[in-house]
PDB file of N, CA and C in Angstrom:
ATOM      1  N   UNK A   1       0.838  -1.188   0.000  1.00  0.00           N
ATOM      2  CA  UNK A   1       0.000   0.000   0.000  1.00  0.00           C
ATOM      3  C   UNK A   1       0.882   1.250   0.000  1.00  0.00           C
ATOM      4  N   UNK A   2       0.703   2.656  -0.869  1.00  0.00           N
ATOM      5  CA  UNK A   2       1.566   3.399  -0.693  1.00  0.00           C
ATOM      6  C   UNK A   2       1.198   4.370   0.062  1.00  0.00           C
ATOM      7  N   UNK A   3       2.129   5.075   0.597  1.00  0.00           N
ATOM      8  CA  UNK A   3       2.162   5.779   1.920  1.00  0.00           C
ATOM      9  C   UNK A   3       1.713   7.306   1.071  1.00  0.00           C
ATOM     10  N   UNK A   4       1.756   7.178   0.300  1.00  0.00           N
ATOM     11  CA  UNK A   4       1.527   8.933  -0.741  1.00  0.00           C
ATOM     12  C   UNK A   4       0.295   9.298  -0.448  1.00  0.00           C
ATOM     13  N   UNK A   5      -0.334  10.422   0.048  1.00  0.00           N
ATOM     14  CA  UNK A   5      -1.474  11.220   0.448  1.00  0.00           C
ATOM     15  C   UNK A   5      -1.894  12.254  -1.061  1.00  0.00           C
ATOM     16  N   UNK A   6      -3.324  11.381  -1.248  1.00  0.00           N
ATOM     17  CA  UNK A   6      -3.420  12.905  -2.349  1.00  0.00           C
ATOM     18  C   UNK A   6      -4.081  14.062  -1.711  1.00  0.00           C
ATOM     19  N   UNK A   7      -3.411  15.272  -1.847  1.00  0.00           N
ATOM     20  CA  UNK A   7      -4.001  16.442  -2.173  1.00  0.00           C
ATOM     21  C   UNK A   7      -5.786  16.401  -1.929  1.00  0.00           C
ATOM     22  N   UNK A   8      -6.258  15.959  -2.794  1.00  0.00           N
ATOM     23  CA  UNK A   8      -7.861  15.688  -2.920  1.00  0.00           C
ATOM     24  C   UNK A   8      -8.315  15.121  -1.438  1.00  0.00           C
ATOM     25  N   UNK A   9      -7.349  14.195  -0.665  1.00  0.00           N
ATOM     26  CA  UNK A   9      -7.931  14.202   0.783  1.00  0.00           C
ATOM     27  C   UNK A   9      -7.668  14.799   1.761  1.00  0.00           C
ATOM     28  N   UNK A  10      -6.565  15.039   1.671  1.00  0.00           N
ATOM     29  CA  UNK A  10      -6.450  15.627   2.991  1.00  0.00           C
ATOM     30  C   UNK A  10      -4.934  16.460   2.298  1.00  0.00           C
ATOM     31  N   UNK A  11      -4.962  17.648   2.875  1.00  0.00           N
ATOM     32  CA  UNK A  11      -3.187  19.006   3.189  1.00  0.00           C
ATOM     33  C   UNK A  11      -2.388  18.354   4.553  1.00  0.00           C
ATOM     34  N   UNK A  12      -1.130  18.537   4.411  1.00  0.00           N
ATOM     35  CA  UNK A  12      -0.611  18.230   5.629  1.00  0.00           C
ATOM     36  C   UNK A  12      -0.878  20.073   6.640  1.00  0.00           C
ATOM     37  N   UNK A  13      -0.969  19.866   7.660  1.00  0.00           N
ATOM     38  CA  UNK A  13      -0.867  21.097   8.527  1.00  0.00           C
ATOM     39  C   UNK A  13       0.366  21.882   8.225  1.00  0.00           C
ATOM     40  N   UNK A  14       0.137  23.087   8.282  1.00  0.00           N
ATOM     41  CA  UNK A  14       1.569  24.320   7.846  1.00  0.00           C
ATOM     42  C   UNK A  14       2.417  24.398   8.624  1.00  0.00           C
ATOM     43  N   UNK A  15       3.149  23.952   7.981  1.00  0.00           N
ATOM     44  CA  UNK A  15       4.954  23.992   8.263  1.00  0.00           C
ATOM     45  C   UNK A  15       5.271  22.509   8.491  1.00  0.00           C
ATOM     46  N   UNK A  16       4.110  21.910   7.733  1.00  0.00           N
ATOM     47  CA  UNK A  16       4.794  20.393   8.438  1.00  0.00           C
ATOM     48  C   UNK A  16       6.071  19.979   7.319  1.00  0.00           C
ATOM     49  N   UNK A  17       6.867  19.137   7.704  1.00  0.00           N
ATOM     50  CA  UNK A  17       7.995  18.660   7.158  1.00  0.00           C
ATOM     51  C   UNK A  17       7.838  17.770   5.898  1.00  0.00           C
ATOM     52  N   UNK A  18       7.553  17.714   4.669  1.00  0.00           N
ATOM     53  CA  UNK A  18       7.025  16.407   3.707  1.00  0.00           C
ATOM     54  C   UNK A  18       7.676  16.169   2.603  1.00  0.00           C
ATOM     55  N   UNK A  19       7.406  14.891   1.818  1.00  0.00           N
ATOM     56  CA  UNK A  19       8.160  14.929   0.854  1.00  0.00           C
ATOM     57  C   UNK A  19       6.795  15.079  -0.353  1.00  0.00           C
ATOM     58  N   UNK A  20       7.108  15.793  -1.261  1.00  0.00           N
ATOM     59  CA  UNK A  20       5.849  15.775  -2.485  1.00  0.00           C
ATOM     60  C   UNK A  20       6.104  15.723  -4.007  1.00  0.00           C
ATOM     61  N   UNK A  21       5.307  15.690  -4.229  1.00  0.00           N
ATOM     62  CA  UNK A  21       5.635  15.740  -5.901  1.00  0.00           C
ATOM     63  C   UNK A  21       4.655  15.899  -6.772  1.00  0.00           C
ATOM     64  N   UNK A  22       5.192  16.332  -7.922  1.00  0.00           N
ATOM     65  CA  UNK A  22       4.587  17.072  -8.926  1.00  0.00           C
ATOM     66  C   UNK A  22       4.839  16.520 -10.240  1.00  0.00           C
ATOM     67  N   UNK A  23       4.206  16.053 -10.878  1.00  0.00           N
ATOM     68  CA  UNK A  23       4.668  15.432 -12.262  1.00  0.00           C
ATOM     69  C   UNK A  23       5.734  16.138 -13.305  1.00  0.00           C
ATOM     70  N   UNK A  24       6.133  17.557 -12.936  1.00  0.00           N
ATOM     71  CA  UNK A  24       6.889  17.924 -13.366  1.00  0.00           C
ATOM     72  C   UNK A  24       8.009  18.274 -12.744  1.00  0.00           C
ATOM     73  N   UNK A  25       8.244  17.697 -11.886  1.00  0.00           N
ATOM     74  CA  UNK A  25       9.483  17.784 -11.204  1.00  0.00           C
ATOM     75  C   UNK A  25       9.741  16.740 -10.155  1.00  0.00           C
ATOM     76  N   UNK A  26       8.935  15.983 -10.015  1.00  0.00           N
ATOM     77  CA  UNK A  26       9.084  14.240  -9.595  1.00  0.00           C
ATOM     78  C   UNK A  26       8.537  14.606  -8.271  1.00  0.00           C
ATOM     79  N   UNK A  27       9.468  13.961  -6.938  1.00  0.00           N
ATOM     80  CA  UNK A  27       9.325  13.715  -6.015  1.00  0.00           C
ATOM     81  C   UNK A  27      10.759  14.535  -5.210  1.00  0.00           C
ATOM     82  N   UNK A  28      10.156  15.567  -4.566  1.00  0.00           N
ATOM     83  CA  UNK A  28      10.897  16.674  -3.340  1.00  0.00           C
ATOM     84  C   UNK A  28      10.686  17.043  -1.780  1.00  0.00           C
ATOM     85  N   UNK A  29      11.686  17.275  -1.434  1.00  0.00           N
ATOM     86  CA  UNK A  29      11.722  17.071  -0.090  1.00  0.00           C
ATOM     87  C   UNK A  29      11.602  18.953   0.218  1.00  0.00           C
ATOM     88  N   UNK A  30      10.724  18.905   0.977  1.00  0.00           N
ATOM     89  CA  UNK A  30      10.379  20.454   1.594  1.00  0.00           C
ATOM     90  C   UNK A  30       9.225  20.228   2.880  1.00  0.00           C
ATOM     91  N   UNK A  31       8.333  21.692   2.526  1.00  0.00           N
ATOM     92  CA  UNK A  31       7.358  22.059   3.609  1.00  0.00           C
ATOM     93  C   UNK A  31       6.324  22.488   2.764  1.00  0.00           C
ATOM     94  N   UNK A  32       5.299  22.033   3.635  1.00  0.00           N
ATOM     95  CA  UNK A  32       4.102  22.907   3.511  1.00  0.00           C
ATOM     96  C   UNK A  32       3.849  24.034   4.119  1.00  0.00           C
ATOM     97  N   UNK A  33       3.738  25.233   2.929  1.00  0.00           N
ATOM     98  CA  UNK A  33       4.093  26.620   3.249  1.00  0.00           C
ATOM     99  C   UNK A  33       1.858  26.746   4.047  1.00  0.00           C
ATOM    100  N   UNK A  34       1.495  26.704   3.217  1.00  0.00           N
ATOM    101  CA  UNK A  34      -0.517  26.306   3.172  1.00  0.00           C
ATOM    102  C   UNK A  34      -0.971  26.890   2.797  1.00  0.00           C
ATOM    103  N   UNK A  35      -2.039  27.562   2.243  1.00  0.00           N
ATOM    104  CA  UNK A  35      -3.225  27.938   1.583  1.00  0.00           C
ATOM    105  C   UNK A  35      -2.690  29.424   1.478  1.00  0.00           C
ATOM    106  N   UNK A  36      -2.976  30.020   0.195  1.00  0.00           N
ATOM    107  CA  UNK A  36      -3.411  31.634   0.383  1.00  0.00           C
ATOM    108  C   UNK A  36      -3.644  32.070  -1.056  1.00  0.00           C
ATOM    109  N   UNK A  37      -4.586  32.864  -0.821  1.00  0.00           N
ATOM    110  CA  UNK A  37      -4.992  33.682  -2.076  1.00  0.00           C
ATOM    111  C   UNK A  37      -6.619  32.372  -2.855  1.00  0.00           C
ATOM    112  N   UNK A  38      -6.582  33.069  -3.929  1.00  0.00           N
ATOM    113  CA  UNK A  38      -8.246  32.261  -4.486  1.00  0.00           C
ATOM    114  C   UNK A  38      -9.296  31.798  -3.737  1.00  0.00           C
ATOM    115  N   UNK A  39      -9.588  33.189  -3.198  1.00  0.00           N
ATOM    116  CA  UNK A  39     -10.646  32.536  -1.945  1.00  0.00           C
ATOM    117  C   UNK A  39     -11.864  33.336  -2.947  1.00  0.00           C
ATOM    118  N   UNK A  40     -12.501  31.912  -2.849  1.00  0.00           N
ATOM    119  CA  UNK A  40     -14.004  32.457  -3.367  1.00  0.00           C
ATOM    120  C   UNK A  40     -15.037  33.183  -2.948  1.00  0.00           C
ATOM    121  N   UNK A  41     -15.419  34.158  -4.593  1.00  0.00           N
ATOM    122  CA  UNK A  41     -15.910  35.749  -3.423  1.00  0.00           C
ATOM    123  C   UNK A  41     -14.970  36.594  -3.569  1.00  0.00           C
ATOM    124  N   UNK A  42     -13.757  36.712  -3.419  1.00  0.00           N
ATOM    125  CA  UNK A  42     -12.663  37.686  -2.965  1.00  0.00           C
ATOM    126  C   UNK A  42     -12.944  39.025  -4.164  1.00  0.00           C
ATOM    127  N   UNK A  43     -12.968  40.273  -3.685  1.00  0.00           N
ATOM    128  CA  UNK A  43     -13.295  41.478  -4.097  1.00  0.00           C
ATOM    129  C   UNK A  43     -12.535  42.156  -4.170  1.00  0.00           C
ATOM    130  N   UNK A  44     -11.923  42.736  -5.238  1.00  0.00           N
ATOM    131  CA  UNK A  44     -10.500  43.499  -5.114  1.00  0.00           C
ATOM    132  C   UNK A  44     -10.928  44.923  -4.402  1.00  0.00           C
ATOM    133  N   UNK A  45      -9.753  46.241  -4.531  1.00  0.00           N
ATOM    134  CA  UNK A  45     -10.323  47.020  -4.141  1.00  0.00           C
ATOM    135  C   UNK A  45     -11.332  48.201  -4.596  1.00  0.00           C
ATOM    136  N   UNK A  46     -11.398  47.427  -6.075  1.00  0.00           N
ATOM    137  CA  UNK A  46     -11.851  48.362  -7.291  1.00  0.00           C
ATOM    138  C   UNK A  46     -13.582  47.580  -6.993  1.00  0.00           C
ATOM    139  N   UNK A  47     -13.910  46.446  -6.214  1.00  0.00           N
ATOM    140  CA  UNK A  47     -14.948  45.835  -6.758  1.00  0.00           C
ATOM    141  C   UNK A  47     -15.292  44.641  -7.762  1.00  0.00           C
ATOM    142  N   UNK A  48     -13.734  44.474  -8.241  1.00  0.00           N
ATOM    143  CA  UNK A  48     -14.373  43.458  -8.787  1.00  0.00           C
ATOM    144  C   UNK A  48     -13.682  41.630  -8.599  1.00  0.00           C
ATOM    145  N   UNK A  49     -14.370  41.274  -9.432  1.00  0.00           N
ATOM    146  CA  UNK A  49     -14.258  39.596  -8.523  1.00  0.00           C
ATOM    147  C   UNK A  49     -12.636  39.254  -9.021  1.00  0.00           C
ATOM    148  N   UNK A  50     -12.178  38.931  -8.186  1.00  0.00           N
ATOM    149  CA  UNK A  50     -10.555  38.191  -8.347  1.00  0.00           C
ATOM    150  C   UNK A  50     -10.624  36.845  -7.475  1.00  0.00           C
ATOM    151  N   UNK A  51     -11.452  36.077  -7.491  1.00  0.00           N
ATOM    152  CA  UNK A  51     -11.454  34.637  -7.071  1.00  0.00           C
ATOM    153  C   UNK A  51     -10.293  33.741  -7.559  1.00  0.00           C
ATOM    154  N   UNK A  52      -9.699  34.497  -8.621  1.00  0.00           N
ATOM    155  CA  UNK A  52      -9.104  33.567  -9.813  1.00  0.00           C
ATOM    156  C   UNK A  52      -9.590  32.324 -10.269  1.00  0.00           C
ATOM    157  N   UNK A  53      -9.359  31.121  -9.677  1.00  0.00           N
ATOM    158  CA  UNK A  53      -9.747  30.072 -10.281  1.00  0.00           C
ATOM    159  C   UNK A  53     -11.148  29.302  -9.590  1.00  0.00           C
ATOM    160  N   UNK A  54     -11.407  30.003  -8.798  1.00  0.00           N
ATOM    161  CA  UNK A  54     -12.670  29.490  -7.524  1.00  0.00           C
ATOM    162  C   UNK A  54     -14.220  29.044  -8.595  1.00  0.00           C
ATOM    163  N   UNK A  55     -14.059  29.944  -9.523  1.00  0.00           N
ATOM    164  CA  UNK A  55     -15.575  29.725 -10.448  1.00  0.00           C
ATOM    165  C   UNK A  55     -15.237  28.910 -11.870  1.00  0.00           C
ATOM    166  N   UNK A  56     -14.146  28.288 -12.008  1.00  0.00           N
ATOM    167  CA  UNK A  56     -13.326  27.639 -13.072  1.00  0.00           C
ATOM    168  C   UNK A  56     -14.246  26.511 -12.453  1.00  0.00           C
ATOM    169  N   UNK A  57     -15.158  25.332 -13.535  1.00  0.00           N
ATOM    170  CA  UNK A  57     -15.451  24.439 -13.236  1.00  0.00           C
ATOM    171  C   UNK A  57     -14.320  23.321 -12.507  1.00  0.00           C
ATOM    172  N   UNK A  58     -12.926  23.547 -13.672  1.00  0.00           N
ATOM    173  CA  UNK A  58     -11.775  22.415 -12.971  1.00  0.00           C
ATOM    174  C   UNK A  58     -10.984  22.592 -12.228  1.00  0.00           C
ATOM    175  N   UNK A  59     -11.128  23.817 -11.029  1.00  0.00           N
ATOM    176  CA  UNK A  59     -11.083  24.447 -10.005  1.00  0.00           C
ATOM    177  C   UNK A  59     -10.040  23.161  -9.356  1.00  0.00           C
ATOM    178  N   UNK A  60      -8.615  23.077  -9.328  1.00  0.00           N
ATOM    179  CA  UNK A  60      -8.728  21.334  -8.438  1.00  0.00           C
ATOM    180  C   UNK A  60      -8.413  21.666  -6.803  1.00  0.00           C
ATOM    181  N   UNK A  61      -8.811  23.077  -5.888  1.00  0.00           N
ATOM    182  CA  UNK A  61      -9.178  23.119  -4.910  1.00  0.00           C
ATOM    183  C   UNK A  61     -10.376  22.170  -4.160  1.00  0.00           C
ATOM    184  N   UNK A  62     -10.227  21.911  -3.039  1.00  0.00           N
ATOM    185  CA  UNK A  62     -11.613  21.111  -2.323  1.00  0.00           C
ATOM    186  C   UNK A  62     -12.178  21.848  -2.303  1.00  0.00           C
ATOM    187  N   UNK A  63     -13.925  21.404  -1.391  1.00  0.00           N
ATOM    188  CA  UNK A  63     -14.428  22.558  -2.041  1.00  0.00           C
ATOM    189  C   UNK A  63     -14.690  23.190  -0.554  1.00  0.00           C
ATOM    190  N   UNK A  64     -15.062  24.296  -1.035  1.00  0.00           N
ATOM    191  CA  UNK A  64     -14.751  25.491  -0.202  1.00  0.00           C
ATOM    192  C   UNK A  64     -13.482  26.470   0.089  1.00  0.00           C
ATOM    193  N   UNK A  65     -12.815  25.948  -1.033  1.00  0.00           N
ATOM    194  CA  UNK A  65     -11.935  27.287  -1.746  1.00  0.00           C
ATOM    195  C   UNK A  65     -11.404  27.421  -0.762  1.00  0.00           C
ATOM    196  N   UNK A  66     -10.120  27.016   0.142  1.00  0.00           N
ATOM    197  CA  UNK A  66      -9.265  28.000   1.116  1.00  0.00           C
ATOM    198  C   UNK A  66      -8.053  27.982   0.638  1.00  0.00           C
ATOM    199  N   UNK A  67      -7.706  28.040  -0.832  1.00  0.00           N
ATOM    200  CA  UNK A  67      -6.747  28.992  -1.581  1.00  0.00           C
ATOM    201  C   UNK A  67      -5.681  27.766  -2.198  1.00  0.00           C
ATOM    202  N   UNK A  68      -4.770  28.670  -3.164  1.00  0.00           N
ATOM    203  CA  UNK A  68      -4.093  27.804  -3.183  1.00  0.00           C
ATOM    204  C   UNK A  68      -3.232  27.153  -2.638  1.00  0.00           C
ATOM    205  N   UNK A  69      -2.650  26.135  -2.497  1.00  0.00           N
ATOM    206  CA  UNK A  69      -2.175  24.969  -1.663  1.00  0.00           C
ATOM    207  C   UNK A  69      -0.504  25.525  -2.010  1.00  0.00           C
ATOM    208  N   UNK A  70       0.437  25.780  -0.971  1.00  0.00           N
ATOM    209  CA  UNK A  70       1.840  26.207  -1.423  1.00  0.00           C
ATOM    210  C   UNK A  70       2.798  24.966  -1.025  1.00  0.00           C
ATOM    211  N   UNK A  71       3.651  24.530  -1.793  1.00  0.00           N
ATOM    212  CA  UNK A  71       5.207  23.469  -1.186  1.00  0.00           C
ATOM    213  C   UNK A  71       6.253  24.188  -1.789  1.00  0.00           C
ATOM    214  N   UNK A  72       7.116  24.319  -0.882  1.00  0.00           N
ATOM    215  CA  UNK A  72       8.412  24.296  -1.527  1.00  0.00           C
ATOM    216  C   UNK A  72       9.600  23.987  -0.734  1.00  0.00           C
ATOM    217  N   UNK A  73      10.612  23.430  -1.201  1.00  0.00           N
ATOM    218  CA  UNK A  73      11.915  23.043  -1.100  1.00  0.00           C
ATOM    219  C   UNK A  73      12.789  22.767  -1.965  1.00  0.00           C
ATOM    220  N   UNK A  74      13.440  21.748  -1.952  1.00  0.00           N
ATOM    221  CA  UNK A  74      14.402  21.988  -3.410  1.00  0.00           C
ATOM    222  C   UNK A  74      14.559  21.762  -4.691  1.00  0.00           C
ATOM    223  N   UNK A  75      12.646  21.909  -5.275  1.00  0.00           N
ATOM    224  CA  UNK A  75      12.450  22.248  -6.380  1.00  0.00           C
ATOM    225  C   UNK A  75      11.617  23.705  -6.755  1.00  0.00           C
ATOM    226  N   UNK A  76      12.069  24.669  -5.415  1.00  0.00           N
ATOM    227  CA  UNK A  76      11.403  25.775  -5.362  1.00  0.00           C
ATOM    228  C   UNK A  76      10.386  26.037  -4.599  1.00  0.00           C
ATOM    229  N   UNK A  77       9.250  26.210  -5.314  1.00  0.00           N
ATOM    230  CA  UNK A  77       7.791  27.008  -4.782  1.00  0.00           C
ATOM    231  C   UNK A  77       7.077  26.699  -5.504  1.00  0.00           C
ATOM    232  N   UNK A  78       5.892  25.552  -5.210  1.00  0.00           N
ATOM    233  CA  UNK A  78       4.477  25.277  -5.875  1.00  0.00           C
ATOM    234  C   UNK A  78       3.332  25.739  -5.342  1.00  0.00           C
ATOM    235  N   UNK A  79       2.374  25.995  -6.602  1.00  0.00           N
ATOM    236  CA  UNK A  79       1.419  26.323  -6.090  1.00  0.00           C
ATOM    237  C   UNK A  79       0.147  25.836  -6.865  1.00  0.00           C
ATOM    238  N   UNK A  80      -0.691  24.410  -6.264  1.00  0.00           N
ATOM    239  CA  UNK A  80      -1.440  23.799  -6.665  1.00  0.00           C
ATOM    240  C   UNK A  80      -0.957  23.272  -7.290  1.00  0.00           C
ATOM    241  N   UNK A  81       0.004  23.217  -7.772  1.00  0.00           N
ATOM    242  CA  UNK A  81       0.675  21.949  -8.425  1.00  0.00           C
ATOM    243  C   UNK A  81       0.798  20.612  -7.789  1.00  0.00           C
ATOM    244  N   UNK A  82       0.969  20.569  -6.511  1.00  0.00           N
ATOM    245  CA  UNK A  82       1.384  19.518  -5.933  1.00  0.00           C
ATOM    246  C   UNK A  82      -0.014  18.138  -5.928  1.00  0.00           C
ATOM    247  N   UNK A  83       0.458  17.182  -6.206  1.00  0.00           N
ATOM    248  CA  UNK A  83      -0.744  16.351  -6.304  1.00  0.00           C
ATOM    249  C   UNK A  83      -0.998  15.145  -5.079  1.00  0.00           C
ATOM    250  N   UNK A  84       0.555  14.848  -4.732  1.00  0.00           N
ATOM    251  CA  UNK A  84       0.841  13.551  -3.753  1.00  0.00           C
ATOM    252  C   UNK A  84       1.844  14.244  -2.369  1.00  0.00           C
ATOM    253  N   UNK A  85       1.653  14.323  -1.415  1.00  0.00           N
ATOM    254  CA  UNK A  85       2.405  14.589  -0.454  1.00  0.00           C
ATOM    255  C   UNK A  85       2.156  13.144   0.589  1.00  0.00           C
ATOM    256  N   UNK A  86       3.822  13.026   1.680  1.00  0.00           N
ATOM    257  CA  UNK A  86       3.578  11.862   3.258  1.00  0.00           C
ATOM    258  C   UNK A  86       4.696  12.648   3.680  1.00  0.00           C
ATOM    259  N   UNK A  87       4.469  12.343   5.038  1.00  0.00           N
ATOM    260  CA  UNK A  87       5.273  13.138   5.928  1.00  0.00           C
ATOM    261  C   UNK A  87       6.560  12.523   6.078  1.00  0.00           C
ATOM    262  N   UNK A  88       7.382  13.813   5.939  1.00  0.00           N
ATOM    263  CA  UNK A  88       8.986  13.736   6.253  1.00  0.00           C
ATOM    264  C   UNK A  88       9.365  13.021   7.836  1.00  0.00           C
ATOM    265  N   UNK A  89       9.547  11.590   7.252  1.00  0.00           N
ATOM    266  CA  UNK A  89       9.862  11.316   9.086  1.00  0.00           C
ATOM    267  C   UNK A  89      11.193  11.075   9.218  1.00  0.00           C
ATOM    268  N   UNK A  90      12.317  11.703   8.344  1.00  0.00           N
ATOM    269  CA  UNK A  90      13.963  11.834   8.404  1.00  0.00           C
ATOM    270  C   UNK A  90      14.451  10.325   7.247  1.00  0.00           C
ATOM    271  N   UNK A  91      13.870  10.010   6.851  1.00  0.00           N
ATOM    272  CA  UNK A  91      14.245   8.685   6.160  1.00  0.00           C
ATOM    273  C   UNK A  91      14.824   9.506   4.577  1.00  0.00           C
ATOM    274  N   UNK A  92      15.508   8.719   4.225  1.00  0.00           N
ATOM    275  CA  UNK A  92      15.623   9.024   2.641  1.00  0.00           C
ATOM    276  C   UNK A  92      14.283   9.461   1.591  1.00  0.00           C
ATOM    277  N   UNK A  93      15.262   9.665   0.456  1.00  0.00           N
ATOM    278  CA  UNK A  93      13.986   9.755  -0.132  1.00  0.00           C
ATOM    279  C   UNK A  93      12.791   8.622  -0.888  1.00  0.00           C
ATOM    280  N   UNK A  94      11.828   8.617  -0.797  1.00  0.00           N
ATOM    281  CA  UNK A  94      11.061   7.733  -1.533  1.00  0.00           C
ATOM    282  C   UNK A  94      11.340   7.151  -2.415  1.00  0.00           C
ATOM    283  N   UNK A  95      11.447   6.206  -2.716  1.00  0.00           N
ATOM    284  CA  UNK A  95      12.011   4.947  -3.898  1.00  0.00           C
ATOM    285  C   UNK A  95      10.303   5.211  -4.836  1.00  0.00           C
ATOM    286  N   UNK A  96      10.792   5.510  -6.394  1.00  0.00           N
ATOM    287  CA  UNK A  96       9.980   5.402  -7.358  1.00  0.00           C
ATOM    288  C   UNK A  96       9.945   6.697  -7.632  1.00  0.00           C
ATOM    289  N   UNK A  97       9.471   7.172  -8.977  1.00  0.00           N
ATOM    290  CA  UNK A  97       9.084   8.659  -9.275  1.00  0.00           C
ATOM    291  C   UNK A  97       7.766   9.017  -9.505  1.00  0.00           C
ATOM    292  N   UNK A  98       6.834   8.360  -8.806  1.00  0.00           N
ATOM    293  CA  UNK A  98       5.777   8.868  -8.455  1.00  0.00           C
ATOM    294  C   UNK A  98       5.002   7.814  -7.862  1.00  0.00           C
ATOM    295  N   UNK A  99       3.598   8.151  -7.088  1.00  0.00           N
ATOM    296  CA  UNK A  99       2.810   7.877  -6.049  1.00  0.00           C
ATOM    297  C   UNK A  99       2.140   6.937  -6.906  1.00  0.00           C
TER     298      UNK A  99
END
C-alpha cells in the first residue's frame, strides 16, 4: 500500500515537514508553506471579482476554496501543483518517481 497522500484528501498542517511531488518535477523534499490567495468571493479594491480560479469548473481546490495549496523546497515554490504529499519522518527519499 503506498504511503503517498493525495491532495484531494487531505493538506498536511503548515509547516509540516514532507516529501511531495509534482509530475513535473518528480518527487521533493520540503514544507508545507498552506493555503493563500483564491478565496471564493474575494473582491478586489476596485470591486471586482478576483477569485481567480474558484468559479473555473476544474477548479482542483476542495471545495470550499481555502486557496491555493503552497510546497516548496528543493524544487522551489508550488502552487497547486502539488498532487501527492507523506510526511517527512527523516528517512531518505522515496524509492519510485511517483505515487
Amino acid at each position: 500500500m503506498s504511503e503517498w497522500i493525495s491532495v484531494k484528501d487531505k493538506y498536511p498542517e503548515e509547516g509540516a515537514k514532507v516529501w511531495y511531488y509534482f509530475e513535473g518535477t518528480g518527487v521533493s523534499k520540503g514544507e508545507f508553506y498552506g493555503h493563500s490567495g483564491c478565496y471564493e468571493g474575494f473582491v478586489d479594491n476596485d470591486g471586482n471579482d478576483a477569485s481567480m480560479g474558484c468559479k473555473f469548473p476544474d477548479c482542483p481546490l476542495h471545495e470550499g476554496c481555502g486557496g491555493y495549496a503552497y510546497f516548496g523546497g528543493e524544487s522551489g515554490v508550488l502552487g497547486n501543483d502539488v498532487t501527492h504529499w507523506m510526511p517527512d519522518t527523516g528517512r531518505n527519499k522515496p524509492k519510485g518517481d511517483s505515487p
